[in-house]
N, C-alpha and C. Protein backbone atom coordinates (compact mmCIF):
# COMPACT_ATOMS: atom_id res chain seq x y z
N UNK A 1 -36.29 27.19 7.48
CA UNK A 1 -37.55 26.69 8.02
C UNK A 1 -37.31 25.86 9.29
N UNK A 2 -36.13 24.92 9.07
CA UNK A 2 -35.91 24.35 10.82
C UNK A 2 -35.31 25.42 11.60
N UNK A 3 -34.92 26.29 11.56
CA UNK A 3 -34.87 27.15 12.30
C UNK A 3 -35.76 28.10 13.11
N UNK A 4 -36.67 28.11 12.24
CA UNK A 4 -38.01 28.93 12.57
C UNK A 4 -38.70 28.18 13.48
N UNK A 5 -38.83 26.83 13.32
CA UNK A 5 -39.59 25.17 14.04
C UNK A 5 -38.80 25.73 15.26
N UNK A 6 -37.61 25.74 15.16
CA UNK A 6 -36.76 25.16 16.29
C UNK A 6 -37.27 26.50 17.65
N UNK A 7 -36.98 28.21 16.69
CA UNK A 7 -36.82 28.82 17.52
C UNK A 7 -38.43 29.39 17.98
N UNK A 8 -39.59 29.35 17.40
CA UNK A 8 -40.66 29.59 17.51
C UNK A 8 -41.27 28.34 18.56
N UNK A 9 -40.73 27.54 18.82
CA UNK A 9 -40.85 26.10 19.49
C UNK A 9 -42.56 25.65 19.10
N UNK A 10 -43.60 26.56 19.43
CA UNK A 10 -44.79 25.91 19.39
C UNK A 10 -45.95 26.48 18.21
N UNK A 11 -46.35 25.36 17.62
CA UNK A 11 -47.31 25.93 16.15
C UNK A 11 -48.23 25.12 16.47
N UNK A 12 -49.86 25.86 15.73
CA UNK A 12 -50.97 25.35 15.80
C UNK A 12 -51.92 25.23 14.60
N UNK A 13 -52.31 24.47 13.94
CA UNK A 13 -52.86 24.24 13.15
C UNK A 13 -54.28 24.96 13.71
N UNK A 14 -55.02 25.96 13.63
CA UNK A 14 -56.75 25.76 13.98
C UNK A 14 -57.75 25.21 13.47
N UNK A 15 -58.96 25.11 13.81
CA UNK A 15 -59.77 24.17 13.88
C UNK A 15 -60.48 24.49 12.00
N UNK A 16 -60.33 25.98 11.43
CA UNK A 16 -60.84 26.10 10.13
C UNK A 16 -59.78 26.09 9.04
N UNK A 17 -58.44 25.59 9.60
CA UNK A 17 -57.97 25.41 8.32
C UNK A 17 -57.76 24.03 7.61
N UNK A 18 -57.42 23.90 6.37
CA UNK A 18 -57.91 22.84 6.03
C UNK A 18 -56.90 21.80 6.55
N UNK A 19 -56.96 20.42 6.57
CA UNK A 19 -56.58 19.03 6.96
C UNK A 19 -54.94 19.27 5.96
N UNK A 20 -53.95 18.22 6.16
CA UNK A 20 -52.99 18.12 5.70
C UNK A 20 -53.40 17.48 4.06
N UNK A 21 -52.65 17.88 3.08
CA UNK A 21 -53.75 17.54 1.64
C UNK A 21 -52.25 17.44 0.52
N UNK A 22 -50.82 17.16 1.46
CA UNK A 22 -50.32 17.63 -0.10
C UNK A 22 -50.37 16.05 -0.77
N UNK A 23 -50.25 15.74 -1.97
CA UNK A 23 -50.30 14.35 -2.57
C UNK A 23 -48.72 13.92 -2.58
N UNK A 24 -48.18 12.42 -2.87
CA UNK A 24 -46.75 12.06 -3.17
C UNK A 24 -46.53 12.62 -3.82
N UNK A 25 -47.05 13.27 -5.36
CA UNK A 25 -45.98 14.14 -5.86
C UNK A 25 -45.79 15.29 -5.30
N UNK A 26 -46.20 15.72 -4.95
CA UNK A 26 -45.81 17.57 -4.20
C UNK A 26 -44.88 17.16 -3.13
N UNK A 27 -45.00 15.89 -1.96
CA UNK A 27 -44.10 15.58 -1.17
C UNK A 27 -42.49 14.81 -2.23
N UNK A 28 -43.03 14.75 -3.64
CA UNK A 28 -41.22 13.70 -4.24
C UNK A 28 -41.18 15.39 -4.31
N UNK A 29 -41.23 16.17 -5.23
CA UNK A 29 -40.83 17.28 -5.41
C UNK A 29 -40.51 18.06 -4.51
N UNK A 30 -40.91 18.53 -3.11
CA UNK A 30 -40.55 18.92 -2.08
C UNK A 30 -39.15 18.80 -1.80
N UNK A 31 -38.90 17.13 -1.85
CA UNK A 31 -37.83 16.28 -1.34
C UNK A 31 -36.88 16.46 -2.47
N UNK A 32 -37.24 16.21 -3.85
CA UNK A 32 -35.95 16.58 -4.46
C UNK A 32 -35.62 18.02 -5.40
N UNK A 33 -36.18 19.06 -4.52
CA UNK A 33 -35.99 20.30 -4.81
C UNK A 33 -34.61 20.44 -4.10
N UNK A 34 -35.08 20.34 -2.56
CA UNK A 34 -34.29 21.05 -1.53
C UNK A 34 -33.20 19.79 -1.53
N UNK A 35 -33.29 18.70 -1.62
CA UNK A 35 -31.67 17.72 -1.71
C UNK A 35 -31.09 18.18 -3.07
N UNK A 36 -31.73 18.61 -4.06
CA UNK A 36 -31.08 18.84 -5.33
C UNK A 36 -30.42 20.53 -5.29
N UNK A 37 -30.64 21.01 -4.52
CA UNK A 37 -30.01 22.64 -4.06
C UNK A 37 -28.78 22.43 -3.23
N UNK A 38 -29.13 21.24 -2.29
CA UNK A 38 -28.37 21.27 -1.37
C UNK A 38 -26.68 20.26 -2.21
N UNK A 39 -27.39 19.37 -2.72
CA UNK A 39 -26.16 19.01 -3.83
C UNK A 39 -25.17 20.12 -4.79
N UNK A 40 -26.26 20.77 -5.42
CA UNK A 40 -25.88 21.29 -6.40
C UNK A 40 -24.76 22.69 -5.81
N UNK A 41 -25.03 22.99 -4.17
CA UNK A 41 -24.24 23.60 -3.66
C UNK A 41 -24.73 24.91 -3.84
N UNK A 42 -25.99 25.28 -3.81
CA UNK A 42 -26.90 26.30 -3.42
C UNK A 42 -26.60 26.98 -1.89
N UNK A 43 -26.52 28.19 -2.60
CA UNK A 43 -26.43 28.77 -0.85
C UNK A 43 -27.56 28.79 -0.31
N UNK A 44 -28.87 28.89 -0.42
CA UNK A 44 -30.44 28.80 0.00
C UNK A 44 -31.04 28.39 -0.92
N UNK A 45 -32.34 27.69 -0.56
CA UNK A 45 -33.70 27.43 -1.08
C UNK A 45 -34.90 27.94 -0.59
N UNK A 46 -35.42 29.20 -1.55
CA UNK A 46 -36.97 29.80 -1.02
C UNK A 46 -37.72 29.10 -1.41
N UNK A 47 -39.01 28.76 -0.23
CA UNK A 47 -39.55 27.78 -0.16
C UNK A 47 -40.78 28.48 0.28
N UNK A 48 -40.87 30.13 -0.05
CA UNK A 48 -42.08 30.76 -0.12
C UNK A 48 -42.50 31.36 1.78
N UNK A 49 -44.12 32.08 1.40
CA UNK A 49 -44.20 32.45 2.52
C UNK A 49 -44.74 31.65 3.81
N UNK A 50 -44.85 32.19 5.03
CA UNK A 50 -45.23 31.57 6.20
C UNK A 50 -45.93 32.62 6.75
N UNK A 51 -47.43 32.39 7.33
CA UNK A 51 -47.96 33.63 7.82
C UNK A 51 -48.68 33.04 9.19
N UNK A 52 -47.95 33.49 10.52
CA UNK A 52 -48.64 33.21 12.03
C UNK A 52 -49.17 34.18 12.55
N UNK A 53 -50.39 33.73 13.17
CA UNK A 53 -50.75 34.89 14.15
C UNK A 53 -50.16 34.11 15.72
N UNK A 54 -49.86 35.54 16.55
CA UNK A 54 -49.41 35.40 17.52
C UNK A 54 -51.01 35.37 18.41
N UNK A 55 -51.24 34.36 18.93
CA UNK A 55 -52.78 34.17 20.48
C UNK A 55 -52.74 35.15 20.88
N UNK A 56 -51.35 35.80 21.24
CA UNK A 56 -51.09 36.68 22.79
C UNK A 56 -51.82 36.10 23.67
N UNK A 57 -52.03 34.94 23.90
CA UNK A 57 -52.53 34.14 25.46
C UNK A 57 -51.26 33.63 25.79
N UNK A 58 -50.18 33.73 27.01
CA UNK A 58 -49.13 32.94 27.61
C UNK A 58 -49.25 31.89 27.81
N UNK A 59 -50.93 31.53 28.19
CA UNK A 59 -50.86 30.46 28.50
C UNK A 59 -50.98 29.43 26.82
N UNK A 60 -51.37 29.77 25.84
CA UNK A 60 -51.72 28.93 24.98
C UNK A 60 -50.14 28.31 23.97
N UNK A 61 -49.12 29.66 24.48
CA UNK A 61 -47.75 29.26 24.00
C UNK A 61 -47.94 28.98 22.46
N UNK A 62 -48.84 29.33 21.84
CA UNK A 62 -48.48 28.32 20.15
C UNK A 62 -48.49 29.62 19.54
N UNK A 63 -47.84 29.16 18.46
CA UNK A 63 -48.44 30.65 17.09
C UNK A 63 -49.43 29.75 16.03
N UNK A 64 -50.99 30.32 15.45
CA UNK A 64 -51.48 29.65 14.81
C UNK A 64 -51.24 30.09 13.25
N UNK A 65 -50.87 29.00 12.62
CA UNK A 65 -51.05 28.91 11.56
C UNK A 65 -51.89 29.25 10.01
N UNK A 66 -51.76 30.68 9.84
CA UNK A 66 -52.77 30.79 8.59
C UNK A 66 -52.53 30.10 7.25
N UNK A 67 -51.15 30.29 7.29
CA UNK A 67 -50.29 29.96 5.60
C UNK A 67 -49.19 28.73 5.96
N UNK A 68 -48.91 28.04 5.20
CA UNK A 68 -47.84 27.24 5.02
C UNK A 68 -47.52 25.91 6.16
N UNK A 69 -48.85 25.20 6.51
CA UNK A 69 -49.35 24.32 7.43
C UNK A 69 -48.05 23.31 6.78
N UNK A 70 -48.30 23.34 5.34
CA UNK A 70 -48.16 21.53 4.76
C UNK A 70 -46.96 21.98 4.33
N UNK A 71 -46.29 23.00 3.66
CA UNK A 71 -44.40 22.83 4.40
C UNK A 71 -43.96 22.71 5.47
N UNK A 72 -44.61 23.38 6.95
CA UNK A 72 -44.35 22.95 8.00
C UNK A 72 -44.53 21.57 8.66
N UNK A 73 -45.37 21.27 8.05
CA UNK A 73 -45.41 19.43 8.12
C UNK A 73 -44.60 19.13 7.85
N UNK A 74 -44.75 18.67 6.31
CA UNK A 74 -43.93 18.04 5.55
C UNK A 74 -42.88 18.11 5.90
N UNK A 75 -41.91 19.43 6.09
CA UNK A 75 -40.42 19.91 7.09
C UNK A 75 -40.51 18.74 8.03
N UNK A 76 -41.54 18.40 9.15
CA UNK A 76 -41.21 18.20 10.42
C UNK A 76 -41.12 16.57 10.25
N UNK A 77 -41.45 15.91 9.15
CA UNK A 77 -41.85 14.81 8.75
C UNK A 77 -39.90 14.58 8.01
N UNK A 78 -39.88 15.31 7.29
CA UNK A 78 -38.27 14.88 6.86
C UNK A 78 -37.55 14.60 8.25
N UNK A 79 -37.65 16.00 9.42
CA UNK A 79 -36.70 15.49 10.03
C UNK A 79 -37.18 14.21 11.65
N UNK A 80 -38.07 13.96 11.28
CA UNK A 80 -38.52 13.05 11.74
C UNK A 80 -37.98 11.86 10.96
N UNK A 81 -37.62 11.32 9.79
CA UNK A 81 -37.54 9.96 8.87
C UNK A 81 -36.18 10.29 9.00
N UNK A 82 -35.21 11.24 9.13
CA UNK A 82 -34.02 11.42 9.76
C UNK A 82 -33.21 10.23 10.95
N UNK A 83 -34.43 11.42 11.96
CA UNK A 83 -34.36 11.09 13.34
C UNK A 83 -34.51 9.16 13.52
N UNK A 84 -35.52 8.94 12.76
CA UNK A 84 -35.76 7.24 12.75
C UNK A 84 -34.61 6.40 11.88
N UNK A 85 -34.09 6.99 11.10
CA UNK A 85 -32.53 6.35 10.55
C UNK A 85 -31.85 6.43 11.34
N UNK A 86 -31.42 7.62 12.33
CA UNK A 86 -30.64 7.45 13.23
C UNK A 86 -30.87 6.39 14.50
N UNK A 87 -32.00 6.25 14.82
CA UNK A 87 -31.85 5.43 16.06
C UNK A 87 -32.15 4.01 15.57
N UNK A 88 -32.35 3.41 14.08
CA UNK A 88 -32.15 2.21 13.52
C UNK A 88 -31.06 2.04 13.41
N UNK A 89 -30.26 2.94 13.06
CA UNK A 89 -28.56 2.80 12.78
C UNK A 89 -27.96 3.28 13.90
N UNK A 90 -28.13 3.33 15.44
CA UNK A 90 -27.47 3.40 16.55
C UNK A 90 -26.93 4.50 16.55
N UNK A 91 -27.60 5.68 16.24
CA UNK A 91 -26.92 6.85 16.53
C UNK A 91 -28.51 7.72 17.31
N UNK A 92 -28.56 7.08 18.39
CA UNK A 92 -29.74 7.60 19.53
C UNK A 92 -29.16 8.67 20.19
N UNK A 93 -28.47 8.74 20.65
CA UNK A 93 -27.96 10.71 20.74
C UNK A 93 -28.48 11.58 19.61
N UNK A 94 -27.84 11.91 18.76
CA UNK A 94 -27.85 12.22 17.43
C UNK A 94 -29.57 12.01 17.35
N UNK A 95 -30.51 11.42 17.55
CA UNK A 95 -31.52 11.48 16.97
C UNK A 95 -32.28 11.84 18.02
N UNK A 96 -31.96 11.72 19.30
CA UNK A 96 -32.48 12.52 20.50
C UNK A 96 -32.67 14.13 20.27
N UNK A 97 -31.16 14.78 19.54
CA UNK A 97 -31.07 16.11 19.45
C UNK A 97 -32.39 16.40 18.48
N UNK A 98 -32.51 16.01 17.49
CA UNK A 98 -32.95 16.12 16.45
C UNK A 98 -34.85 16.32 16.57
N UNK A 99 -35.02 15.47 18.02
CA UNK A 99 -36.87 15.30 18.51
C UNK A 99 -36.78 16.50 19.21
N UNK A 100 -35.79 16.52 19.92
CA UNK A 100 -36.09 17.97 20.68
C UNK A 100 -35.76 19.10 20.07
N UNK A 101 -35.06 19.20 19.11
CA UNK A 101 -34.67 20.29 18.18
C UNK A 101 -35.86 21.00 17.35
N UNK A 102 -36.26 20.02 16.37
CA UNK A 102 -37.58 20.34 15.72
C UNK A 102 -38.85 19.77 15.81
N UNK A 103 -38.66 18.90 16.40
CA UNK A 103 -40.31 17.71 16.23
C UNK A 103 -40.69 18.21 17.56
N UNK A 104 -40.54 17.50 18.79
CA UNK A 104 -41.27 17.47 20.04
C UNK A 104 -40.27 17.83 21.19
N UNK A 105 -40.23 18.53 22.11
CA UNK A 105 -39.65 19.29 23.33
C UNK A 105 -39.86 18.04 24.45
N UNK A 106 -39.42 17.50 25.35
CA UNK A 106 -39.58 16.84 26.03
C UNK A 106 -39.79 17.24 27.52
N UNK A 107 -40.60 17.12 28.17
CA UNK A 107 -41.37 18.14 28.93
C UNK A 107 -40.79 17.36 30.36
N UNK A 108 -41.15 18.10 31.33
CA UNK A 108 -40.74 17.01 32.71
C UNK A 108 -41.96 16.78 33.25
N UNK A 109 -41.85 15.10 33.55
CA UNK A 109 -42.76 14.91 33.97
C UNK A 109 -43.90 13.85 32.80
N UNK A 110 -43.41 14.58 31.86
CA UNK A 110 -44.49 13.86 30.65
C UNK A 110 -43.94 12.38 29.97
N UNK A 111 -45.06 12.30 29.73
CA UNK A 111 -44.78 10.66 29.53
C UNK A 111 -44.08 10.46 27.73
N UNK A 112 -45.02 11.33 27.07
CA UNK A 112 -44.83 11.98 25.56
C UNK A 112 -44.24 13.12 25.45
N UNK A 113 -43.55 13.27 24.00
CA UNK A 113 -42.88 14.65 23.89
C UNK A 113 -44.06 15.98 23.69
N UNK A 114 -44.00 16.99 24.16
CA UNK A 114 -44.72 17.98 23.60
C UNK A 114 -44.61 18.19 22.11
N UNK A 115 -45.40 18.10 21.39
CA UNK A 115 -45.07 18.45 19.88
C UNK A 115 -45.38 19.94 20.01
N UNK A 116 -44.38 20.12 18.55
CA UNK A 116 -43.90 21.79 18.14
C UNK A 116 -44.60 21.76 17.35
N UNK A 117 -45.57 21.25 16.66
CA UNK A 117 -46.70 21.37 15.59
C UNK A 117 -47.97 20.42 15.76
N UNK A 118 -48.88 21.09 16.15
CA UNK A 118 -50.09 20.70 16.44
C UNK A 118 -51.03 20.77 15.01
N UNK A 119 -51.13 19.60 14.28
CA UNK A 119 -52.24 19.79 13.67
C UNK A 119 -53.69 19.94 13.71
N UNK A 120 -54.41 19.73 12.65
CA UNK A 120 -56.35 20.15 12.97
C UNK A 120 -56.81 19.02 13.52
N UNK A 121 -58.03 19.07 14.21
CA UNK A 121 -58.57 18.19 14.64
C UNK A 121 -58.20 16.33 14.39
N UNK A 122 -58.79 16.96 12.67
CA UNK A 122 -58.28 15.61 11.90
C UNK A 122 -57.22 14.83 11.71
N UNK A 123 -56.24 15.82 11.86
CA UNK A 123 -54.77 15.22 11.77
C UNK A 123 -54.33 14.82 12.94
N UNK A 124 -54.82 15.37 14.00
CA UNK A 124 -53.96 15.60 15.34
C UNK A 124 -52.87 14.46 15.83
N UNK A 125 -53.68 13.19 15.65
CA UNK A 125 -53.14 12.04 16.46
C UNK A 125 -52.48 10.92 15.13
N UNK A 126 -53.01 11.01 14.30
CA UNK A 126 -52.26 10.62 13.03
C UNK A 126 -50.47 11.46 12.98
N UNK A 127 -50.53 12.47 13.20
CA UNK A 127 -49.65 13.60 13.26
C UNK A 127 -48.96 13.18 14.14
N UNK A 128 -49.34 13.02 15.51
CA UNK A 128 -48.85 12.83 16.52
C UNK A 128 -48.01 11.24 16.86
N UNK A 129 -49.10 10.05 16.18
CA UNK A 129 -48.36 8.72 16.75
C UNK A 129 -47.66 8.44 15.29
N UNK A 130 -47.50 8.85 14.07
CA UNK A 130 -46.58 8.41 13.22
C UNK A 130 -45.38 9.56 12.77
N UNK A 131 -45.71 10.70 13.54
CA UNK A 131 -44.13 11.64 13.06
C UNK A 131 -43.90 11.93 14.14
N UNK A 132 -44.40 12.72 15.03
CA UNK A 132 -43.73 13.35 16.75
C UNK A 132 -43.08 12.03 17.45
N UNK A 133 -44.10 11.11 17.73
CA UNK A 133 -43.63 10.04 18.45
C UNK A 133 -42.58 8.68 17.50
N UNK A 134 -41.39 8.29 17.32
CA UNK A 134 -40.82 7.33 17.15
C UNK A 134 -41.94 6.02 17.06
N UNK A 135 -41.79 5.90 15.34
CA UNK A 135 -43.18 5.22 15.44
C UNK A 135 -42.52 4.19 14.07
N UNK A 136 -42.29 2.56 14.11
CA UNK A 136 -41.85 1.55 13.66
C UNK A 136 -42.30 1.61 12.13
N UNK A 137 -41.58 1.03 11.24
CA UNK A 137 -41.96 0.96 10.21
C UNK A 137 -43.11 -0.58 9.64
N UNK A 138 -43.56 -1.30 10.76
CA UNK A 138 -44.29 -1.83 10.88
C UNK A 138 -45.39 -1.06 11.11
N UNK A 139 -45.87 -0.49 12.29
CA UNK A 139 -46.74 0.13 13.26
C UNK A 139 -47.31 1.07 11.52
N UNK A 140 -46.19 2.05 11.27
CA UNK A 140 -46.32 3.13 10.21
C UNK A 140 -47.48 2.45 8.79
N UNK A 141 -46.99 1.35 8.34
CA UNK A 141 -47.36 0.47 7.37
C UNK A 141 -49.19 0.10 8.04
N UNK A 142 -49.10 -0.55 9.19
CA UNK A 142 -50.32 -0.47 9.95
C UNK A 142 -51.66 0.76 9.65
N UNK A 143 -50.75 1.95 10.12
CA UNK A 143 -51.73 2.74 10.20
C UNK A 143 -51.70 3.30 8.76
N UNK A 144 -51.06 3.23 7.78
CA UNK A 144 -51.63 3.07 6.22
C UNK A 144 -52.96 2.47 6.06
N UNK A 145 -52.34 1.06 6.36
CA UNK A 145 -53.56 0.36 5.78
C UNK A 145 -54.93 0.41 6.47
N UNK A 146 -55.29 1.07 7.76
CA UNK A 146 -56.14 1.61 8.11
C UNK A 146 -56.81 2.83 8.34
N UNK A 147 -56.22 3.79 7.47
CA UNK A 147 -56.75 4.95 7.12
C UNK A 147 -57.21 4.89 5.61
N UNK A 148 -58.40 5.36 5.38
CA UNK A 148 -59.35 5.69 4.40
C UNK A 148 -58.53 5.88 3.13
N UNK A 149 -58.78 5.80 1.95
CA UNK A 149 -58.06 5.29 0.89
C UNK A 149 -57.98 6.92 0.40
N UNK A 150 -58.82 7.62 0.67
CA UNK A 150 -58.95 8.99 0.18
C UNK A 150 -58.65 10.25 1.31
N UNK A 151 -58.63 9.73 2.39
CA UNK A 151 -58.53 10.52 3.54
C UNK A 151 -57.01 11.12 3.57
N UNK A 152 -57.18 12.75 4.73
CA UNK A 152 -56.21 13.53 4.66
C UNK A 152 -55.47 12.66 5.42
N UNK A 153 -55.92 11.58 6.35
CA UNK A 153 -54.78 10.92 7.00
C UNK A 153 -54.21 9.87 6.20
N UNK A 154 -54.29 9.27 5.39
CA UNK A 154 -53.92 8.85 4.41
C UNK A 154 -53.18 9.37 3.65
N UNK A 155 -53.21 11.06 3.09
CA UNK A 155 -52.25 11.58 2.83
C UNK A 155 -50.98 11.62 3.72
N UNK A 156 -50.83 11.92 4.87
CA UNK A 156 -50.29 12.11 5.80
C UNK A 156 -49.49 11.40 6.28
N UNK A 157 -49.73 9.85 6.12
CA UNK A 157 -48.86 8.64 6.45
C UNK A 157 -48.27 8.22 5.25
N UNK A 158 -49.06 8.76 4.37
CA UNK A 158 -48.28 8.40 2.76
C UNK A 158 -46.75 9.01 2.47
N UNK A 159 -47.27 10.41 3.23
CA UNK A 159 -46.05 11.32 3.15
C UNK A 159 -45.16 11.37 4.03
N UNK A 160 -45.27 10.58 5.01
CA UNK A 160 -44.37 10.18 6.11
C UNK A 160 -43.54 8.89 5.56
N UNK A 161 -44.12 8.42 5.07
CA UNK A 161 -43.30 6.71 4.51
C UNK A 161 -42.76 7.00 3.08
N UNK A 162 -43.26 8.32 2.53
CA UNK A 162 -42.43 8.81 1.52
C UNK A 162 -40.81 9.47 2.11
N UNK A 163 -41.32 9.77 2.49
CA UNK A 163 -39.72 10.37 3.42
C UNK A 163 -38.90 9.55 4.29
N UNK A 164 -39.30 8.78 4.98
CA UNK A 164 -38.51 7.78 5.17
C UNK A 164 -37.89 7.04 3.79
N UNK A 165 -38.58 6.91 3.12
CA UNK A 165 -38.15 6.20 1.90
C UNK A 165 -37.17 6.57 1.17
N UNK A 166 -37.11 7.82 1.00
CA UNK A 166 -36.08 8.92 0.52
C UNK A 166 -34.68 9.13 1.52
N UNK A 167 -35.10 9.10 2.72
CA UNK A 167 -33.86 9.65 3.63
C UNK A 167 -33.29 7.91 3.59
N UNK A 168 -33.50 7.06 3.08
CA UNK A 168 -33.29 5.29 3.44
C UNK A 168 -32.47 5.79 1.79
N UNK A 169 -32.97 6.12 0.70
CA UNK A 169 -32.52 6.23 -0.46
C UNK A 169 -31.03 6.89 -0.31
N UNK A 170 -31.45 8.45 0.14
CA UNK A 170 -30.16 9.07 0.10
C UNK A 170 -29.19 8.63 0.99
N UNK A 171 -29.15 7.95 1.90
CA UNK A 171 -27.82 7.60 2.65
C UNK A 171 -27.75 6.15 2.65
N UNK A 172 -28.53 5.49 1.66
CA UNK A 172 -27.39 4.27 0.60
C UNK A 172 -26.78 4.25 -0.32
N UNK A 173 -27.32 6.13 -1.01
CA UNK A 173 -26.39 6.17 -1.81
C UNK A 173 -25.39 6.44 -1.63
N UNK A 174 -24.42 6.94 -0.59
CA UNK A 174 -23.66 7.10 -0.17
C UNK A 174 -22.27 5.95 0.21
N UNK A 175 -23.02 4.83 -0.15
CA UNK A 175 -22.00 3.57 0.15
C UNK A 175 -22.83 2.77 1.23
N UNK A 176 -21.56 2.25 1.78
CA UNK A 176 -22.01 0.88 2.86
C UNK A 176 -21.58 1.48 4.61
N UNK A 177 -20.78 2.30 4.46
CA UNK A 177 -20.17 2.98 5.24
C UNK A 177 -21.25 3.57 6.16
N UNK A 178 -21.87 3.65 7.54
CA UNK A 178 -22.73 3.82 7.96
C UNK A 178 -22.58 5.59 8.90
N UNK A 179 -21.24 5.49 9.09
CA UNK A 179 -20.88 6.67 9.55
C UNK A 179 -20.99 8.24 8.32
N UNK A 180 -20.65 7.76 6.96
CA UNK A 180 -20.84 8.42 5.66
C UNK A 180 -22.53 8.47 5.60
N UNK A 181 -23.36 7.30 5.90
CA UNK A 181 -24.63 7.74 5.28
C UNK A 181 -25.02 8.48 6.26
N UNK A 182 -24.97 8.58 7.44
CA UNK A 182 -25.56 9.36 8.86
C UNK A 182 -24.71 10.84 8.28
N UNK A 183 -23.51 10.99 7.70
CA UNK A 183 -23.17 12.71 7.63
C UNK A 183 -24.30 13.39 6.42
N UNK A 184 -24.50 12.48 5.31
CA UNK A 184 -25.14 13.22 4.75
C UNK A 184 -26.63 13.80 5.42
N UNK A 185 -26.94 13.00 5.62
CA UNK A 185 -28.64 12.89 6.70
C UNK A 185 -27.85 14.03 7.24
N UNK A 186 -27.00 14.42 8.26
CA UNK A 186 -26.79 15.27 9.02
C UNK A 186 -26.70 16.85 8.69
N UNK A 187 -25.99 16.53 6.79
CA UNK A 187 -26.12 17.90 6.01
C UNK A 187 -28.02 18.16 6.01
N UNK A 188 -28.64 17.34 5.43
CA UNK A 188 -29.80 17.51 5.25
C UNK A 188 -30.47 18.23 6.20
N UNK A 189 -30.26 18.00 7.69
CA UNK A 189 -31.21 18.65 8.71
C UNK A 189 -30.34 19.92 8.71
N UNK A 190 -29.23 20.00 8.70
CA UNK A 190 -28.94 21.12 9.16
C UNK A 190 -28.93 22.70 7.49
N UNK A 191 -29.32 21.73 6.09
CA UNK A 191 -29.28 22.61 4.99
C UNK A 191 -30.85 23.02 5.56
N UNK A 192 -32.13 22.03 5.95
CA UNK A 192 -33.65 22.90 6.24
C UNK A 192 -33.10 23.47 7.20
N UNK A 193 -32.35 23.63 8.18
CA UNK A 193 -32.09 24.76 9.45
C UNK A 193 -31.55 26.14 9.04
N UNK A 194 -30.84 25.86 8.10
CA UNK A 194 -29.89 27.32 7.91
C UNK A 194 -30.08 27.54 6.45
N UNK A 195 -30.53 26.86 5.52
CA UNK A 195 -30.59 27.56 4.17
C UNK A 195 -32.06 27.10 3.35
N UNK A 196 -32.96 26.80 3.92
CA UNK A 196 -33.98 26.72 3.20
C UNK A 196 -34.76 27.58 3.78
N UNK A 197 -35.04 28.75 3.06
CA UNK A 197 -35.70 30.09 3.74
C UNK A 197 -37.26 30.13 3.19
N UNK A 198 -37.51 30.48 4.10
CA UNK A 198 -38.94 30.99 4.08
C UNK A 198 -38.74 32.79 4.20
N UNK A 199 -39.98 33.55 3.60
CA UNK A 199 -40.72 34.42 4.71
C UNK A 199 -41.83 34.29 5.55
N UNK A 200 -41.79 35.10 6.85
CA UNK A 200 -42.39 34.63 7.91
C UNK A 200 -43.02 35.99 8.19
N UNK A 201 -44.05 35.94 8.09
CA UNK A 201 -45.23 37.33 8.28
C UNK A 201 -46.17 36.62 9.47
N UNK A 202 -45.92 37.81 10.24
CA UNK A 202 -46.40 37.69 11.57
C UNK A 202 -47.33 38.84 11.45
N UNK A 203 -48.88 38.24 11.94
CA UNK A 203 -50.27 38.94 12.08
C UNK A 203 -50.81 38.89 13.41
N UNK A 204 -51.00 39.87 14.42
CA UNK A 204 -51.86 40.45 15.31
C UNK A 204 -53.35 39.76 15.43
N UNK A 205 -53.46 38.73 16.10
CA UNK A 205 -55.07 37.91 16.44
C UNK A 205 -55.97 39.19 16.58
N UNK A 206 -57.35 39.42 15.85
CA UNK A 206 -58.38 40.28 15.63
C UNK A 206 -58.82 40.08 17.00
């Protein structure tokens, strides 16, 4: 699936599909499916289908999204809580690769990264200032407590600070050793790049 992010570069949520909706448990289970494969020394994890239509507009560059919005989130959100361990723990190279790899392309000229996943209306900027953009675990906590107690953005930041929480979990378990907790994090992005498979069914815009 980071592979697909990486090499498809641009995805679009459209305007009739639904808002981001998975709850903390579907995001703990998510999280300890694919770390528990990747332990257990699984050669892949299917993680089901993915279905894009291609615009065919050049200029619109995205593929939109019919199927599998909220693994593609959720995906871009792990390696986002990654990317933010790394540049708390001084490995800003390393977490540079990682924004431009799967989260956001860095454009010339632009002030912000281009994001590789555009959510719906609703999500867009929730999406945008707490996973694309390097966004504090203060700031993050912030925009919790000001999103709607029931709202999809509320899901959304829930599941972002769930994953940080987890990627903070798994590389303390690792010891004190800071160079050891950054390799595992490093297995992690690169087990969603190369062994957590999807299928990817590509549909012709009507």
């Amino acid at each position: 699936i980071g592979q697909l992010l990486n090499e498809r570069r641009y995805f679009l949520v459209p305007p009739h599909q639904r808002d981001y909706a998975w709850p903390l448990g579907a995001v703990e289970q998510f999280l300890d499916d694919v770390v528990g494969a990747m332990q257990d020394g699984d050669a892949d994890y299917f993680l089901g289908l993915i279905v894009l239509v291609d615009t065919e507009n050049p200029e619109e560059r995205r593929y939109e999204i019919l199927d599998g919005q909220q693994r593609l989130a959720t995906t871009t959100m792990v390696y986002a809580a990654i990317r933010q361990w790394l540049r708390d723990n001084g490995e800003d190279q390393e977490a540079g690769k990682l924004q431009n790899e799967f989260i956001g392309i860095s454009e010339i000229g632009e002030s912000q990264d281009e994001p590789r996943l555009i959510l719906n209306i609703n999500n867009r900027e929730a999406f945008q200032e707490a996973v694309v953009n390097p966004c504090s675990e203060t700031d993050l906590r912030a925009r919790q407590s000001q999103a709607g107690r029931h709202t999809s953005n509320r899901k959304l930041v829930d599941a972002a600070m769930k994953c940080r929480e987890f990627v903070r979990t798994l590389a303390g378990n690792q010891g004190t050793n800071k160079k050891q907790q950054a390799v595992v994090l490093f297995r992690l992005a690169k087990y969603l790049r190369d062994q957590v498979q999807v299928n990817c069914l590509d549909v012709t815009a009507p």
